[in-house]
N, C-alpha and C. Protein backbone atom coordinates (compact mmCIF):
# COMPACT_ATOMS: atom_id res chain seq x y z
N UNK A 1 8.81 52.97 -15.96
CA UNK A 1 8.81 51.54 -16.22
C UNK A 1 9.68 50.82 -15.21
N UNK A 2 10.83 51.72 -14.77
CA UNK A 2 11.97 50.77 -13.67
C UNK A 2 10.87 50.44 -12.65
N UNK A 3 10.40 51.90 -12.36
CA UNK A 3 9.89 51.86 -10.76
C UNK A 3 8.72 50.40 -10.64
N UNK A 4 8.49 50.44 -11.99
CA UNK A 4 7.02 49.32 -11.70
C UNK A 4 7.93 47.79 -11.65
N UNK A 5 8.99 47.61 -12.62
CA UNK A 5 9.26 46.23 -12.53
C UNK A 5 10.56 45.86 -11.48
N UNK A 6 11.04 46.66 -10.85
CA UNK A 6 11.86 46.52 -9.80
C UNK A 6 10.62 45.82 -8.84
N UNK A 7 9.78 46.48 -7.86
CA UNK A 7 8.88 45.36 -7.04
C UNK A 7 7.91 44.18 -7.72
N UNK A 8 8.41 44.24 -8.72
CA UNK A 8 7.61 43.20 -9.27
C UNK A 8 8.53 42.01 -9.28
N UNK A 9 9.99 42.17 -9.70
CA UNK A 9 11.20 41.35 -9.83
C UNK A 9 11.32 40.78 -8.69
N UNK A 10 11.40 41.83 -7.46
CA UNK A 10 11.89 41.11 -5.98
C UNK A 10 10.70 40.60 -5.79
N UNK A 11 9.36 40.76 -5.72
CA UNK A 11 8.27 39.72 -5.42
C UNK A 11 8.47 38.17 -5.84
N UNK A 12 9.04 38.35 -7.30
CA UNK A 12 8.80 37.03 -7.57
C UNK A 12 10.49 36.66 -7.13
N UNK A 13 11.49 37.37 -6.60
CA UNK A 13 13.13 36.56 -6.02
C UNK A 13 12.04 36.27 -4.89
N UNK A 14 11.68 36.80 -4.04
CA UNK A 14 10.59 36.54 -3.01
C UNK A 14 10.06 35.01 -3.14
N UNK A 15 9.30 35.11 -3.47
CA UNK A 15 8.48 33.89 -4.31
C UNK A 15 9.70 32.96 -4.31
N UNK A 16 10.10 33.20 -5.32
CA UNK A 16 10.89 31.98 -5.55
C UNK A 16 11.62 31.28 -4.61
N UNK A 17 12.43 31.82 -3.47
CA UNK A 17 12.95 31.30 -2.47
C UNK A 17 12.06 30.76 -1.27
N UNK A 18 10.79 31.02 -1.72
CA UNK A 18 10.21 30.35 -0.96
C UNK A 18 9.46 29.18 -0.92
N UNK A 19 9.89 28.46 -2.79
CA UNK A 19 9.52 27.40 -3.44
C UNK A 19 10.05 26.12 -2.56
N UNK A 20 11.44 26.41 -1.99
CA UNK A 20 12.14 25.16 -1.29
C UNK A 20 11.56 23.85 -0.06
N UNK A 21 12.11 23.38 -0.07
CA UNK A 21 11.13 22.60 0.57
C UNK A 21 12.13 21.90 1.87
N UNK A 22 12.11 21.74 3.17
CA UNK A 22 13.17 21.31 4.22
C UNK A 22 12.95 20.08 4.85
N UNK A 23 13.36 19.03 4.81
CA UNK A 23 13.30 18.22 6.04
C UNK A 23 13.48 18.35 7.39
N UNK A 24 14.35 19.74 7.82
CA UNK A 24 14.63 19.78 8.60
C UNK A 24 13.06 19.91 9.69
N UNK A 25 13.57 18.61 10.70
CA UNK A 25 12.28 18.73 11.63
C UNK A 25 12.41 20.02 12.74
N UNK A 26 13.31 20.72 12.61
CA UNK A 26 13.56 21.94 13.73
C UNK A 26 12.85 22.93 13.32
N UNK A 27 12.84 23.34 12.06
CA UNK A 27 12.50 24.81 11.30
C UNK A 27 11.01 24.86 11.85
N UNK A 28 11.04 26.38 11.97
CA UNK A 28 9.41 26.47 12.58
C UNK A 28 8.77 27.05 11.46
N UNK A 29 7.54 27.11 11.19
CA UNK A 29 6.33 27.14 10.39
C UNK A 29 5.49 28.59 10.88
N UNK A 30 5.20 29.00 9.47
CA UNK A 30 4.72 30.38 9.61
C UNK A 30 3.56 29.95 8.96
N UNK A 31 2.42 30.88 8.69
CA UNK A 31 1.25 31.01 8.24
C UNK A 31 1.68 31.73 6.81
N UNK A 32 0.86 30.59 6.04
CA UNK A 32 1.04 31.38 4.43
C UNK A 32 0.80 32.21 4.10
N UNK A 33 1.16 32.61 2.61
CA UNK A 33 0.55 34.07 2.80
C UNK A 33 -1.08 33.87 2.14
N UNK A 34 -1.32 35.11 1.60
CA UNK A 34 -2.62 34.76 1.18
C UNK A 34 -2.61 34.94 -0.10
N UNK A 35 -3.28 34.74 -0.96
CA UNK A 35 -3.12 34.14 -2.45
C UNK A 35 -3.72 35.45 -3.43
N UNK A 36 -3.23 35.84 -4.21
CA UNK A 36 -3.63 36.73 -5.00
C UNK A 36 -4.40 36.35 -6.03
N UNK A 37 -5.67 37.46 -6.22
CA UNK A 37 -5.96 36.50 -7.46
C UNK A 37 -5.82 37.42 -9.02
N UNK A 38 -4.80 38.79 -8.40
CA UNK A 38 -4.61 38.90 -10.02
C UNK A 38 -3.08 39.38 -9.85
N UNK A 39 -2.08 39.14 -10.04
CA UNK A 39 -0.38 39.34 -9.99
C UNK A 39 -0.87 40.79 -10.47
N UNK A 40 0.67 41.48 -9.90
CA UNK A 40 1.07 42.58 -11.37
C UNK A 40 1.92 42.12 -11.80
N UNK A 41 2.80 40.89 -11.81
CA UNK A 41 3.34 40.32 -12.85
C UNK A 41 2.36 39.70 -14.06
N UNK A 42 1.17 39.44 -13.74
CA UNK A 42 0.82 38.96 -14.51
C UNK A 42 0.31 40.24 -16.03
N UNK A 43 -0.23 41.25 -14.73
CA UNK A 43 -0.60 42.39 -15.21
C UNK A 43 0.33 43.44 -15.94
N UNK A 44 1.61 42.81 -15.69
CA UNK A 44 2.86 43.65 -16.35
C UNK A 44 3.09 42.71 -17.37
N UNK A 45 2.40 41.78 -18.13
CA UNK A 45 2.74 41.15 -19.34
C UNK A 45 3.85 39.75 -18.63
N UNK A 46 4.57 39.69 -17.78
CA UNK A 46 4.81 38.81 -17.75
C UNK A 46 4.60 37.73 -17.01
N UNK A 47 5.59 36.56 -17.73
CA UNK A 47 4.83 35.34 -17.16
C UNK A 47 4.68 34.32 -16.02
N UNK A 48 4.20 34.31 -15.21
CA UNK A 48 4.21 33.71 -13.89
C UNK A 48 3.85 31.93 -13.90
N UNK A 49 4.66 30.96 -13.84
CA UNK A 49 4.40 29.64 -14.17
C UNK A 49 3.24 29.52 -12.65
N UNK A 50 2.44 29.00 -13.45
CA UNK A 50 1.48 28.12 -12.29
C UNK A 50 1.86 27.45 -11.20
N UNK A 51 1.59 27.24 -10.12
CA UNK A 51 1.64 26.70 -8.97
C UNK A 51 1.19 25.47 -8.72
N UNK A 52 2.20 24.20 -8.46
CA UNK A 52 1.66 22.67 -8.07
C UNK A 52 1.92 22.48 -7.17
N UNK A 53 1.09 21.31 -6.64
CA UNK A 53 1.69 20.71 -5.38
C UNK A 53 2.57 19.51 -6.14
N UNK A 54 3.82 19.13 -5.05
CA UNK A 54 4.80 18.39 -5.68
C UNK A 54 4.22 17.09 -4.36
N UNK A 55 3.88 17.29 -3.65
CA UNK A 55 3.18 16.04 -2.47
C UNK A 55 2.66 15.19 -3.53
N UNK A 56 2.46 13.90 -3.36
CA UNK A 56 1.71 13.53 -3.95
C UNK A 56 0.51 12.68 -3.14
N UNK A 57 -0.67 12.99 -3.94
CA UNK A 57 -2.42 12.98 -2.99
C UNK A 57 -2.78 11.60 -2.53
N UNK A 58 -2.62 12.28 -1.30
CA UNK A 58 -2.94 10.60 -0.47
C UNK A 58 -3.46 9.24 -0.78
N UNK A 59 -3.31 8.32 -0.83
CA UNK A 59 -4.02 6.68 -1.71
C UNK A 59 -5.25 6.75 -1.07
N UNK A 60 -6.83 6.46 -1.79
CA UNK A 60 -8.26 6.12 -1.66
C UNK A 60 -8.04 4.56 -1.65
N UNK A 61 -8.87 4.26 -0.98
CA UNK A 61 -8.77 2.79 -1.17
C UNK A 61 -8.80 2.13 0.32
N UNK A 62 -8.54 1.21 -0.02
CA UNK A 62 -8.48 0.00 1.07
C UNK A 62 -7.00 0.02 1.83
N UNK A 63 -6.80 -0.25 2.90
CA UNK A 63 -5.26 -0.89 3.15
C UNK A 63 -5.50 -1.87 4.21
N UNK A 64 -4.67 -2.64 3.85
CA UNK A 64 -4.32 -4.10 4.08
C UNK A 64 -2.84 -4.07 5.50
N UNK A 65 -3.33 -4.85 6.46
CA UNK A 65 -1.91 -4.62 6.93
C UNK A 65 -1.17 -6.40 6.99
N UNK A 66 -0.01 -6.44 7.47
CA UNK A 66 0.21 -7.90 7.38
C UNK A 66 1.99 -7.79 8.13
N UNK A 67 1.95 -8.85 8.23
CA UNK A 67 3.26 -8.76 8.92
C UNK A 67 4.31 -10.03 8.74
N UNK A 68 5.76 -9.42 8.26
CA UNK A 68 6.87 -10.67 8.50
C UNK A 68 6.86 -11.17 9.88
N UNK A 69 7.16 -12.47 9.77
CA UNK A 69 7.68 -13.12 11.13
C UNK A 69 8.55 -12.52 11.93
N UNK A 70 7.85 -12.10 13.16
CA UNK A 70 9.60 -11.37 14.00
C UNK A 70 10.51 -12.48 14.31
N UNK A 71 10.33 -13.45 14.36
CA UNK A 71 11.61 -14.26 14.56
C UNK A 71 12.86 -14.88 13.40
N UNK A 72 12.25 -13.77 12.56
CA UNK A 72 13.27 -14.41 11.34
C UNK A 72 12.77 -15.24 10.20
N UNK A 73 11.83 -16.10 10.80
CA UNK A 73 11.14 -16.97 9.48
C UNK A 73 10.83 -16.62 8.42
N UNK A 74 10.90 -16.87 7.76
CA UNK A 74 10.42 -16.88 5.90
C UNK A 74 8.93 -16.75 5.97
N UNK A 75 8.24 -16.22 6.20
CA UNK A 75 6.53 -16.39 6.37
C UNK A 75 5.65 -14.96 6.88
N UNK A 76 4.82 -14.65 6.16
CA UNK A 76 3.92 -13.68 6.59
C UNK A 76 2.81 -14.05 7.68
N UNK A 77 3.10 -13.46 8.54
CA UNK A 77 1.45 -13.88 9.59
C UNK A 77 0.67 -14.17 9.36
N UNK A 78 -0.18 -13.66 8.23
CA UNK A 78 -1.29 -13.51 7.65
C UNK A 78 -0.38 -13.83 6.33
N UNK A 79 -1.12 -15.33 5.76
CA UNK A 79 -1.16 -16.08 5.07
C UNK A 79 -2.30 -16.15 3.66
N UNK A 80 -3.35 -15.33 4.48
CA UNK A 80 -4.68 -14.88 3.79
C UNK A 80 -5.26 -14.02 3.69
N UNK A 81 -5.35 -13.07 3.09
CA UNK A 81 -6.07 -11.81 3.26
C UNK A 81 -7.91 -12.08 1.80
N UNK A 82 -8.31 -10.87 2.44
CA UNK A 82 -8.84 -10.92 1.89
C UNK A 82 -10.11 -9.15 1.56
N UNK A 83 -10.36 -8.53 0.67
CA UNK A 83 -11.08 -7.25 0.18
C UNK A 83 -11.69 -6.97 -0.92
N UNK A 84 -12.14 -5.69 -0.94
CA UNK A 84 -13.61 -5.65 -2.43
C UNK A 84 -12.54 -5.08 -3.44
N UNK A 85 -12.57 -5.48 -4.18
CA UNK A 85 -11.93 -4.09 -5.94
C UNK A 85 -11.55 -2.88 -5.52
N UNK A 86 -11.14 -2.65 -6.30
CA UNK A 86 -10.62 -1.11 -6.58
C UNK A 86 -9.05 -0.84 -5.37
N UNK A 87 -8.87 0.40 -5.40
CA UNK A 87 -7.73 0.82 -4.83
C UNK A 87 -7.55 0.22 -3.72
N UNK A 88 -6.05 -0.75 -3.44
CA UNK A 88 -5.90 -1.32 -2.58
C UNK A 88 -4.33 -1.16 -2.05
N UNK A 89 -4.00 -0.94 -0.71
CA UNK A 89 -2.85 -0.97 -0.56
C UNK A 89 -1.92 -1.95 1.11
N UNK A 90 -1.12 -2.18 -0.22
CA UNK A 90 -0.72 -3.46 1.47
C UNK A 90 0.39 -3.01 1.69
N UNK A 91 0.13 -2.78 3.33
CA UNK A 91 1.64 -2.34 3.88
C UNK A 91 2.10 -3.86 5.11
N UNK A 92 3.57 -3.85 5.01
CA UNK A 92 3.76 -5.09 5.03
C UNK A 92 4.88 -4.38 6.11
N UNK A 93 4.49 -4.88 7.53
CA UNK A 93 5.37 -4.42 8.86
C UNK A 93 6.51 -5.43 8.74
N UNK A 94 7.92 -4.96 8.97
CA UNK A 94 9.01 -5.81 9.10
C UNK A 94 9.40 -5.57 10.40
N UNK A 95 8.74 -6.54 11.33
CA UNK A 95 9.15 -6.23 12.85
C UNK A 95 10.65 -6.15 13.11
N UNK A 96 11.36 -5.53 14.00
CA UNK A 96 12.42 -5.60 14.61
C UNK A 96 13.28 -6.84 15.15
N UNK A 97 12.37 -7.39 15.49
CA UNK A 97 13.26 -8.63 15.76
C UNK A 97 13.42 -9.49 14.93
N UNK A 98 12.56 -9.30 13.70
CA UNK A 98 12.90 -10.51 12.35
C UNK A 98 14.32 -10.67 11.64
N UNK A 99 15.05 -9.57 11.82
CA UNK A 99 16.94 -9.75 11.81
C UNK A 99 16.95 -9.47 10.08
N UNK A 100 16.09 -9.41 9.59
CA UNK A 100 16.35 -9.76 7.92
C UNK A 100 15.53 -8.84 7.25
N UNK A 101 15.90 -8.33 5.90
CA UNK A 101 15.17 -7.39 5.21
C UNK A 101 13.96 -7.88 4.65
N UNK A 102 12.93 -7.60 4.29
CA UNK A 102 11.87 -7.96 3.89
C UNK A 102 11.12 -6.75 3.14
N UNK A 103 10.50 -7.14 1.79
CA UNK A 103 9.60 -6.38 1.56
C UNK A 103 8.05 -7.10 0.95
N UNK A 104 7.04 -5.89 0.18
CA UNK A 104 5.55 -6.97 -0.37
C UNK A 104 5.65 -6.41 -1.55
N UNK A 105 5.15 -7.33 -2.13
CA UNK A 105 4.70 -7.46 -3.86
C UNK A 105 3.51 -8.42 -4.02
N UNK A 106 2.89 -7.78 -4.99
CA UNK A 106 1.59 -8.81 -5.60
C UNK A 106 1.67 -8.38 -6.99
N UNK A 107 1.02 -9.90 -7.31
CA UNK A 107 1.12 -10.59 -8.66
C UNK A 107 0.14 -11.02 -8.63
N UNK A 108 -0.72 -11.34 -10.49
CA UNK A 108 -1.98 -11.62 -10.53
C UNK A 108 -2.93 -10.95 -11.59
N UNK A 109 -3.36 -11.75 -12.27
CA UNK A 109 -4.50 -10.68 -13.32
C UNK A 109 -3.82 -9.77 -14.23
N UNK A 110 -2.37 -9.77 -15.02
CA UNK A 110 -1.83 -8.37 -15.41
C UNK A 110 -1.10 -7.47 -14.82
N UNK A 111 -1.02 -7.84 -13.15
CA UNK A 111 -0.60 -6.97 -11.58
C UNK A 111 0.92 -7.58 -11.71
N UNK A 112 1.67 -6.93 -11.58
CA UNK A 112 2.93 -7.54 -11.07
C UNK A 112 4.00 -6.09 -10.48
N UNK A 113 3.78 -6.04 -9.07
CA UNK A 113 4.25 -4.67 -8.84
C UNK A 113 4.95 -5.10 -7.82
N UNK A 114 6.13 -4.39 -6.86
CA UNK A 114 6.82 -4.71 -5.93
C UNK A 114 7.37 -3.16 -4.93
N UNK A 115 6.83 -3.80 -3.85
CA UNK A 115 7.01 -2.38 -2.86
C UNK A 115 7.99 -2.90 -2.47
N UNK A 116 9.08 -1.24 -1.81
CA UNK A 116 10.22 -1.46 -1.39
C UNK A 116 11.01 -2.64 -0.36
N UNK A 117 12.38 -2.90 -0.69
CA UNK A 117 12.40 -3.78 0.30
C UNK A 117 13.49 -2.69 1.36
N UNK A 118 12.82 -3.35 2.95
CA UNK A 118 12.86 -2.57 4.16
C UNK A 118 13.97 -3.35 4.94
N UNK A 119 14.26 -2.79 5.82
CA UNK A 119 15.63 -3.40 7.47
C UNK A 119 14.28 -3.43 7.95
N UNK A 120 14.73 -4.43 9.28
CA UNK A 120 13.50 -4.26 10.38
C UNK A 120 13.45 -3.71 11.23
N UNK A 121 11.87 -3.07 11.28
CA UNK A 121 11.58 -2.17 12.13
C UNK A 121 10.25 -0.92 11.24
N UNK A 122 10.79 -1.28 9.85
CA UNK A 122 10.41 -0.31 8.62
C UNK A 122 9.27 -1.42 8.41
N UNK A 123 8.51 -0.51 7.29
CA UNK A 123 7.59 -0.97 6.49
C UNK A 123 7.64 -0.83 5.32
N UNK A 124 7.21 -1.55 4.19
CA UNK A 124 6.95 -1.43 3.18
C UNK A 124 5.62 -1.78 2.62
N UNK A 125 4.87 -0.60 1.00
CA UNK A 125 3.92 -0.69 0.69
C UNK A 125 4.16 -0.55 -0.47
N UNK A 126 2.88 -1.42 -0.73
CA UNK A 126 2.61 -1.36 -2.11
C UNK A 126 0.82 -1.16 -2.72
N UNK A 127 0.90 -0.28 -3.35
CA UNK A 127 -0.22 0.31 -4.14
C UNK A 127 -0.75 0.05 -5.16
N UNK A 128 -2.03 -0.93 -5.48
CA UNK A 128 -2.50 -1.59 -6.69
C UNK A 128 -3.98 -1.19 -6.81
N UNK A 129 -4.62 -1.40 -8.16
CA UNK A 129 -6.12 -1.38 -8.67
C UNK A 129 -5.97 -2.78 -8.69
N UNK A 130 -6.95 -3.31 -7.94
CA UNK A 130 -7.49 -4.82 -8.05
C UNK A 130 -8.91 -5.14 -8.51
N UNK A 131 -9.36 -5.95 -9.49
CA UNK A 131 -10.43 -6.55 -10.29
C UNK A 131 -10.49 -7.65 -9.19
N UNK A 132 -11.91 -7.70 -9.11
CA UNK A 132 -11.71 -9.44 -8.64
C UNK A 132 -11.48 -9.98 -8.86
N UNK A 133 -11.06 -11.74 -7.81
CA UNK A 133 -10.43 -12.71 -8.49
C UNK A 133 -9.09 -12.97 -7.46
N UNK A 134 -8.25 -14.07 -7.89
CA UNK A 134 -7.12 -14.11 -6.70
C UNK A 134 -5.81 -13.67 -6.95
N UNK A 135 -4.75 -13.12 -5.80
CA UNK A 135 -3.79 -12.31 -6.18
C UNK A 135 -2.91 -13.39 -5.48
N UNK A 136 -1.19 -13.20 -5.52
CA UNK A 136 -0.41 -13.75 -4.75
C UNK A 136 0.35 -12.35 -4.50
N UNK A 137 0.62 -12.46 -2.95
CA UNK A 137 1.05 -11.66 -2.37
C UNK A 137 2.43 -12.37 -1.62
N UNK A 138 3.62 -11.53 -1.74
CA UNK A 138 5.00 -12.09 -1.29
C UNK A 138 5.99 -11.43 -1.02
N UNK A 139 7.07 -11.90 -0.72
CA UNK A 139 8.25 -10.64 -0.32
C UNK A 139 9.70 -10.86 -1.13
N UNK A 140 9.52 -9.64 -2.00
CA UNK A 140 9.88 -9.86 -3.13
C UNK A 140 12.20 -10.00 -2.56
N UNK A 141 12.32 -9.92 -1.91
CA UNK A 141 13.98 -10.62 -1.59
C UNK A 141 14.11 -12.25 -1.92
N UNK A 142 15.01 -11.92 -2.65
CA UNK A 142 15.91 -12.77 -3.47
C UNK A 142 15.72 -14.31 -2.31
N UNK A 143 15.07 -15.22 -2.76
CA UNK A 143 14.85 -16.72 -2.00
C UNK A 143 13.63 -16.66 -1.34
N UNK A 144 13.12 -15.75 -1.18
CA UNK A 144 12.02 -15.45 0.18
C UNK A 144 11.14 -16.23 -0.31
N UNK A 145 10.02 -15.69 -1.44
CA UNK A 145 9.36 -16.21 -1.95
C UNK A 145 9.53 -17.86 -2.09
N UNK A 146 10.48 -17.99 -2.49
CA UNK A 146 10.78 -19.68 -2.78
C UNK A 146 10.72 -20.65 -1.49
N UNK A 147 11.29 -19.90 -0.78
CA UNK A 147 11.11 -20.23 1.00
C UNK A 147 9.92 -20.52 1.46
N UNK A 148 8.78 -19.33 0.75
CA UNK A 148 7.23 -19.83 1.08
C UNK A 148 6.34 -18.58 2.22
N UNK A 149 7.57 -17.12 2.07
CA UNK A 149 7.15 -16.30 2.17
C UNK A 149 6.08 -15.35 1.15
N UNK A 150 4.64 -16.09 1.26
CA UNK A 150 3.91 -15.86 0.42
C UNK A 150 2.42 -15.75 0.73
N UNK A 151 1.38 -15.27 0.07
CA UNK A 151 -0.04 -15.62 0.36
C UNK A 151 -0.54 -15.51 -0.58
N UNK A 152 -1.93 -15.62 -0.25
CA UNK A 152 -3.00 -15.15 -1.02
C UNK A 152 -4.03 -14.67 -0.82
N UNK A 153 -3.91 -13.11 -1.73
CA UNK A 153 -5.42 -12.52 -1.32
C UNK A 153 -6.63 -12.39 -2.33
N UNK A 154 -7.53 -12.40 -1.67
CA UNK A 154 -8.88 -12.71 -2.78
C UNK A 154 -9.61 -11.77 -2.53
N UNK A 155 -10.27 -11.25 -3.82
CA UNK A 155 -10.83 -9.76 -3.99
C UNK A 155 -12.33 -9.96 -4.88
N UNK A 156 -13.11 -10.00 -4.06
CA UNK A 156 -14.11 -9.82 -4.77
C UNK A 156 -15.78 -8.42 -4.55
């Protein structure tokens, strides 16, 4: 009984240390292994938790691009947008030279969501299901909006 669950134990210390996940952009990349499709852990009675991806699956849909003023102004370039239903996502460029944080949010229909706010140079997005009909789109920092950093997009 040792002999069988000793390589079964270090497979899965194995395994397990290889759950981690690195930012580091240096580390080099090996080829996975290849996937079993019956354990002898499983086959030794015990229990092996299932395998997820923790990524989460790329947005379907539309994307929208749009941009703060690089000179600082209170105002999106694009003042108007416009796309069909369903999955939509607006990423909202905060150029470098605009000096000021900025991010996008839309409101509208039940919608009231707000993507991060960014330094410039960054972007921020935001990810919505849109019905047709009209949305207001804006940058959700404290005065912006009131300033008249705002639009509107229409979805039909």
């Amino acid at each position: 009984m040792h002999r069988f669950l000793v390589p079964v134990l270090l497979a899965g210390a194995v395994g397990l240390s290889a759950c981690g996940s690195s930012d580091d952009s240096t580390s080099s990349s090996s080829p996975a292994p290849a996937k079993s499709t019956g354990s002898s852990a499983a086959k030794a009675g015990v229990y092996a938790a299932p395998t997820t991806s923790t990524a989460a699956p790329a947005a379907k849909g539309r994307k929208l691009k749009l941009e703060a003023d690089g000179d600082g102004g209170l105002y999106f370039e694009q003042r108007k947008l416009r796309t069909k239903s369903g999955t939509v996502t607006l990423v909202m460029e905060n150029p470098s030279g605009s000096g000021i944080e900025h991010g996008i949010a839309i409101e509208g229909h039940g919608i009231d969501k707000d993507g991060q706010i960014v330094q410039p140079g960054s972007k921020s997005t935001v990810t919505v299901t849109l019905k047709p009909g009209s949305y207001e789109y804006y940058c959700p920092v404290t005065g912006h909006k009131a300033a008249g950093m705002k639009g509107t997009l229409t979805v039909s």
